[in-house]
Protein backbone atom coordinates (compact mmCIF):
# COMPACT_ATOMS: atom_id res chain seq x y z
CA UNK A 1 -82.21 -31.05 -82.41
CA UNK A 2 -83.68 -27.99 -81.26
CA UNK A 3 -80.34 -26.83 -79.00
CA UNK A 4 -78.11 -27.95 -81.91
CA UNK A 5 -80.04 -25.90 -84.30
CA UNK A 6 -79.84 -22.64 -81.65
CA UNK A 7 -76.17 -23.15 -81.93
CA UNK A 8 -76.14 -23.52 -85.18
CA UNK A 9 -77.93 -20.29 -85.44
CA UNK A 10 -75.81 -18.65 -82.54
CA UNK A 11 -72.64 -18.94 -84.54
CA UNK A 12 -73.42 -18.82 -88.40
CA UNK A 13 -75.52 -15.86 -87.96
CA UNK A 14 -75.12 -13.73 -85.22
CA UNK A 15 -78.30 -11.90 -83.26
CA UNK A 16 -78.07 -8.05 -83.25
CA UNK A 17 -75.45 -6.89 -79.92
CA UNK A 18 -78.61 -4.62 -78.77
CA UNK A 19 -81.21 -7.34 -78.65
CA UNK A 20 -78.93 -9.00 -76.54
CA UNK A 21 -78.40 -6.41 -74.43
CA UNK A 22 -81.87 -5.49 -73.57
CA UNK A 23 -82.64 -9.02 -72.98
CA UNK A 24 -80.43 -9.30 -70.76
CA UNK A 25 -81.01 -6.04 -68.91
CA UNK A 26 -84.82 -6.95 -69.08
CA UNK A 27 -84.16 -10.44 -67.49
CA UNK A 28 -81.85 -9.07 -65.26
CA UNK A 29 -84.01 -6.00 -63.95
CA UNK A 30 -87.01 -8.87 -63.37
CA UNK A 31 -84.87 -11.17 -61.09
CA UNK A 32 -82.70 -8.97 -59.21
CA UNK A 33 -84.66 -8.01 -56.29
CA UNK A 34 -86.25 -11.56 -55.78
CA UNK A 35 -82.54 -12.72 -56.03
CA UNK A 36 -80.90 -9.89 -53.67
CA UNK A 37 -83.95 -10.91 -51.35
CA UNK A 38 -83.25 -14.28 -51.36
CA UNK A 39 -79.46 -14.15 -50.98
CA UNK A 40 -79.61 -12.54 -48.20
CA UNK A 41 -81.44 -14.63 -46.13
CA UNK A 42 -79.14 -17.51 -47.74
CA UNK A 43 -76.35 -16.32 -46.44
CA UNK A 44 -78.04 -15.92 -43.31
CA UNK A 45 -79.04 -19.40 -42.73
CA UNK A 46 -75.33 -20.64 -44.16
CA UNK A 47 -73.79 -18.28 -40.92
CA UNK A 48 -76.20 -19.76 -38.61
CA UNK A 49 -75.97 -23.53 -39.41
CA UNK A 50 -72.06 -22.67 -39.70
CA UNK A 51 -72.47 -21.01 -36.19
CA UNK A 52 -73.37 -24.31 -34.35
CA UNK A 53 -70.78 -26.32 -36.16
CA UNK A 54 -67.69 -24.10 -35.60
CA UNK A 55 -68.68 -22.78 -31.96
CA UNK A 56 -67.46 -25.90 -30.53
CA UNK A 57 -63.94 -25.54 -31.95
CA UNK A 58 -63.50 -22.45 -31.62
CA UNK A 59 -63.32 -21.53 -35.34
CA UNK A 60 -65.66 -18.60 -35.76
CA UNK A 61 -63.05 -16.80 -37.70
CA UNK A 62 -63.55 -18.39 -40.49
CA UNK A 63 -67.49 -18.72 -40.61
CA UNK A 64 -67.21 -15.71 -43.53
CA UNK A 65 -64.91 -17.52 -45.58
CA UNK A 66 -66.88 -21.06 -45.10
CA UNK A 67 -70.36 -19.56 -45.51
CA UNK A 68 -69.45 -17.75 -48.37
CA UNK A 69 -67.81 -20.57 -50.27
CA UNK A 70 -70.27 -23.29 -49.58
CA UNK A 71 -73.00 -20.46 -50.85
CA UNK A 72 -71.22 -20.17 -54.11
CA UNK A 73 -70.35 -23.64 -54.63
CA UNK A 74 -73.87 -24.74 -53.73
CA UNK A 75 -76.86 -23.22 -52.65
CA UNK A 76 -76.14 -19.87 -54.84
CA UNK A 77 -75.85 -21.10 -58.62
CA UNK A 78 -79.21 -23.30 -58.04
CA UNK A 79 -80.87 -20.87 -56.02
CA UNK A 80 -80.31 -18.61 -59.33
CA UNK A 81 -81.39 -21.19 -61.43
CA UNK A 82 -84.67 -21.54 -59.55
CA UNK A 83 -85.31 -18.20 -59.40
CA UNK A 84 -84.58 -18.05 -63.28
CA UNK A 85 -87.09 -20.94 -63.50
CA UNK A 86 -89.91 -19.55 -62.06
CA UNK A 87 -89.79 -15.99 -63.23
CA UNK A 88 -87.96 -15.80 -66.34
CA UNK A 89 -88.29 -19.15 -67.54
CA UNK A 90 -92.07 -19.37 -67.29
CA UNK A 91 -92.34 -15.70 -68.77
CA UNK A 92 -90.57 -16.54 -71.99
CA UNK A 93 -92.19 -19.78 -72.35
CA UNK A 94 -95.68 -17.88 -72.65
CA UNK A 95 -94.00 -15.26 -74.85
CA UNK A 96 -93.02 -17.47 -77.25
CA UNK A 97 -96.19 -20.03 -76.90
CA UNK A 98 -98.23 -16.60 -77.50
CA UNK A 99 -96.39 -15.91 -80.80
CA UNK A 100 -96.34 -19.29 -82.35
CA UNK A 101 -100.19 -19.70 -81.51
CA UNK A 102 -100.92 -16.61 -82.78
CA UNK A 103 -98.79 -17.12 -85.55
CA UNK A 104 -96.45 -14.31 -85.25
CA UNK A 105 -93.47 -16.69 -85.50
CA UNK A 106 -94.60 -17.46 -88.58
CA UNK A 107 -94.94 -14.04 -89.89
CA UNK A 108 -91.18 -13.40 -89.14
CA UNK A 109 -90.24 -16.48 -90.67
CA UNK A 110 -92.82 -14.90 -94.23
CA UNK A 111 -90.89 -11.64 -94.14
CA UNK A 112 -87.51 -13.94 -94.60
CA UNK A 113 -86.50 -13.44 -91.65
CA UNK A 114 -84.91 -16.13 -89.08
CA UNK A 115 -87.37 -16.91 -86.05
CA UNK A 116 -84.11 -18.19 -84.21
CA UNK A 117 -81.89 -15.64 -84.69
CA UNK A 118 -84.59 -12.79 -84.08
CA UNK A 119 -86.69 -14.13 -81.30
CA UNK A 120 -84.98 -17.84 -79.77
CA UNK A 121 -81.03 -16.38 -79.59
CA UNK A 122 -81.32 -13.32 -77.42
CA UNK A 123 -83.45 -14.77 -75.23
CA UNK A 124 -81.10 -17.53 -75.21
CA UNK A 125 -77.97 -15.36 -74.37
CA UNK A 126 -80.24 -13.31 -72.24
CA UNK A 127 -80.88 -15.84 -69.75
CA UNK A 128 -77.23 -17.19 -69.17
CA UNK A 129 -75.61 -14.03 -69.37
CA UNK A 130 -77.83 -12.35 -66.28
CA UNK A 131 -77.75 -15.48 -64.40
CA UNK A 132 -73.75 -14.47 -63.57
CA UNK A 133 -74.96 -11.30 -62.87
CA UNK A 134 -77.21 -12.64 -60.91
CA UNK A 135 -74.68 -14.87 -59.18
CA UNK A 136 -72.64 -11.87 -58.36
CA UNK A 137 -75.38 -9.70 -57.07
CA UNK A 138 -76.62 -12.89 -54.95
CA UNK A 139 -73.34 -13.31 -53.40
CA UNK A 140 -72.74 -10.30 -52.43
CA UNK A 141 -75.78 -10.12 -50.59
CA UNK A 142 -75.73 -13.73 -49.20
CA UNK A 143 -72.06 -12.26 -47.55
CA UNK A 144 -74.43 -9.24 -46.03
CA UNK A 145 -76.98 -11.46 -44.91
CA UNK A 146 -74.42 -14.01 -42.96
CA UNK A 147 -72.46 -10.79 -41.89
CA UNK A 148 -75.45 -9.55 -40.13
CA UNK A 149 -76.52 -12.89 -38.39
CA UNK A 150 -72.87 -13.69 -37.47
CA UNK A 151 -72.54 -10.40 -35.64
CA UNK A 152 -76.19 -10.68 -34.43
CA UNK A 153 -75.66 -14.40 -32.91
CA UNK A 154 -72.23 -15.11 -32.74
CA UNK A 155 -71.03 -11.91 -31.84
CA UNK A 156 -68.16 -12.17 -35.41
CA UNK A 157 -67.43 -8.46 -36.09
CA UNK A 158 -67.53 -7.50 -39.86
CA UNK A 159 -64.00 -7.21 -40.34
CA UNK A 160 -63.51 -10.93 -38.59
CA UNK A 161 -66.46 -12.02 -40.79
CA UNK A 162 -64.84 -10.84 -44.31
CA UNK A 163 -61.07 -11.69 -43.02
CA UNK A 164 -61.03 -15.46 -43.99
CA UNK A 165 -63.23 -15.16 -47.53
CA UNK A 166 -59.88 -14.31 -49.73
CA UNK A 167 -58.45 -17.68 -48.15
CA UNK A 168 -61.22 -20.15 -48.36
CA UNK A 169 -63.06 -18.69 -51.28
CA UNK A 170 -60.37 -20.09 -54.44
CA UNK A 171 -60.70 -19.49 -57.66
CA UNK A 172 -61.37 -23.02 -58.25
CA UNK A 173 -64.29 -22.51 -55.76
CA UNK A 174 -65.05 -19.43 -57.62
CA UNK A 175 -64.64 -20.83 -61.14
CA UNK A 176 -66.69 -24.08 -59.90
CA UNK A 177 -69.47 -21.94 -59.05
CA UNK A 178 -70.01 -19.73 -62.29
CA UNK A 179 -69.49 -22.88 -64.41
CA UNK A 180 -72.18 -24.50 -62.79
CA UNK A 181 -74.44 -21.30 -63.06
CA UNK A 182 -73.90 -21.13 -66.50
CA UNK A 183 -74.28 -25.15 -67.06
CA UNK A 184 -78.22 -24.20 -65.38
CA UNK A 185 -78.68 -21.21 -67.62
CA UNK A 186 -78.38 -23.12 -70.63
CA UNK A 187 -80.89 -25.85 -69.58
CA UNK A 188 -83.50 -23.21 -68.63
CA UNK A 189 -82.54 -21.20 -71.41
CA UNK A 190 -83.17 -24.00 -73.72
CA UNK A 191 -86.10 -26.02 -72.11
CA UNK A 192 -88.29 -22.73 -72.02
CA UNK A 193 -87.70 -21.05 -75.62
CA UNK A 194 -87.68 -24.82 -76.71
CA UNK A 195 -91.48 -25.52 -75.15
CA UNK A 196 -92.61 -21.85 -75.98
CA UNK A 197 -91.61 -22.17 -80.01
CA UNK A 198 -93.11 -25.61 -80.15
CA UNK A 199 -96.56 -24.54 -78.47
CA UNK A 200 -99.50 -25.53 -80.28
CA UNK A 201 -103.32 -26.01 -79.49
CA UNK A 202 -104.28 -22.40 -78.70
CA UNK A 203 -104.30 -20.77 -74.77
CA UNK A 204 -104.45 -24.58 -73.49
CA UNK A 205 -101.27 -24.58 -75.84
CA UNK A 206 -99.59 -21.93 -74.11
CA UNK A 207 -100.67 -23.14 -70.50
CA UNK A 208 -99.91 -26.52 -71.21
CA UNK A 209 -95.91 -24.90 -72.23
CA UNK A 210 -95.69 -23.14 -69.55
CA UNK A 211 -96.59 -25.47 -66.86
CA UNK A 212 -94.02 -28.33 -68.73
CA UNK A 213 -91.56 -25.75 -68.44
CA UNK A 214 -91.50 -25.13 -64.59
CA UNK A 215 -91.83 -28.79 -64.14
CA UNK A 216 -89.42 -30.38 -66.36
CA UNK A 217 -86.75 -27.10 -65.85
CA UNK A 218 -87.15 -28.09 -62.06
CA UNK A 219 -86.11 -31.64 -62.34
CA UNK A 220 -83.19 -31.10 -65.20
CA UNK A 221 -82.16 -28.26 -62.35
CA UNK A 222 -81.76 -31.28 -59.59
CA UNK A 223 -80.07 -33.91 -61.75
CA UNK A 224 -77.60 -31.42 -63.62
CA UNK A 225 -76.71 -30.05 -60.01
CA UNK A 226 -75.91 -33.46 -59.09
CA UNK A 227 -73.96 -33.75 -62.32
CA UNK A 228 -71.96 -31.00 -61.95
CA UNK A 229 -71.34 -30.90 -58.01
CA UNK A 230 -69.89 -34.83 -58.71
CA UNK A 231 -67.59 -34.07 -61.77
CA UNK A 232 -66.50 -30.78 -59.93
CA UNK A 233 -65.28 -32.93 -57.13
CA UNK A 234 -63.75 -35.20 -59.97
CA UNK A 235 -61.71 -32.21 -61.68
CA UNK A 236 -60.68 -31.26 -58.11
CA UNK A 237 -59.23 -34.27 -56.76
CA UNK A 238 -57.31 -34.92 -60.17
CA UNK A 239 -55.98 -31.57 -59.91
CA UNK A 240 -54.66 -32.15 -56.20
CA UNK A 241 -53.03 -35.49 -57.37
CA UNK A 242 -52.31 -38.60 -55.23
């Protein structure tokens, strides 16, 4: 009811372009250096576990290209997600559980205006528009990270590394991997502005929100990854035909 009711909101009345904006910039300028961090040592650890596979066949040209696209596909949109999860997610969660108990929610709602569109929606569109900028920036760095390891331990120049990545990385790959990021936004974006808004019961209230938001946002995170990793395999065997 909740999400159907954002939407509702989202599209019958929509939120002012510069709340979204420095929502967005806000959640992005939280996450991005936890994100860069952690992309590069993600791409890292994809070269090296790619490294002992490949050495034996002689295929070390193409650990860029594999390392990239399994980090995309994969590791990179929940990795995002995570990091989403337990920065931003648990931030606006205590925002929002800080207003409502405090009833400043309520005083929006007495000066007519729309607690949804003013305070729910840009957080909303905050949260799943950074998370593909977050993607991006994470990528880029994951392909730094396994650059430097596959030069450092399996002696893959740069230019070798970043040769293969136009060939393996498709745009299904690349489409697959957004869609999925986006798909994780939403359930983070919704599960924490959902529990924050609904807080009740004082500062237990707002703890109690915030700790049922990195829990349950952590489990939804694990089944809708399985989710979308099996129907993504679905789409792409249909599309390659018999």
């Amino acid at each position: 009811m909740f999400f159907a009711a954002l939407l509702k909101t989202m599209f019958r009345r929509p939120s002012r372009f510069g709340d979204v904006v420095d929502q967005t910039w806000n959640v992005t300028l939280q996450s991005l250096p936890t994100t860069a961090m952690a992309g590069f040592f993600v791409g890292a650890i994809m070269a090296v576990q790619f490294t002992m596979q490949m050495r034996d066949f002689g295929a070390l040209g193409y650990l860029g290209g594999l390392a990239t696209s399994g980090t995309l596909r994969e590791v990179g949109p929940l990795l995002i997600a995570f990091m989403l999860s337990g920065k931003v997610g648990a931030y606006t969660s205590a925002e929002l559980g800080t207003m409502r108990v405090t009833e400043q929610i309520d005083a929006v709602r007495c000066l007519g205006a729309d607690p949804l569109q003013e305070l729910i929606v840009p957080r909303f569109l905050g949260i799943v528009i950074s998370s593909s900028l977050l993607l991006g920036a994470g990528l880029l760095m994951s392909v730094l990270g396994g650059m430097t390891l596959g030069h450092l331990f399996a002696h893959v120049s740069p230019e070798e590394y970043v040769r293969h990545i136009p060939t393996i990385l498709t745009w299904p790959s690349i489409l697959i991997g957004f869609a999925k990021c986006a798909v994780f936004a939403v359930v983070l974006a919704t599960i924490c502005t959902y529990r924050g808004y609904s807080a009740t019961g004082g500062a237990k209230g707002v703890g109690r929100a915030v700790v049922t938001t990195a829990v349950s946002t952590m489990m939804c995170l694990v089944v809708m990854d399985w989710v979308t990793s099996y129907l993504a395999e679905a789409v792409m065997t249909l599309a390659r035909g018999p």
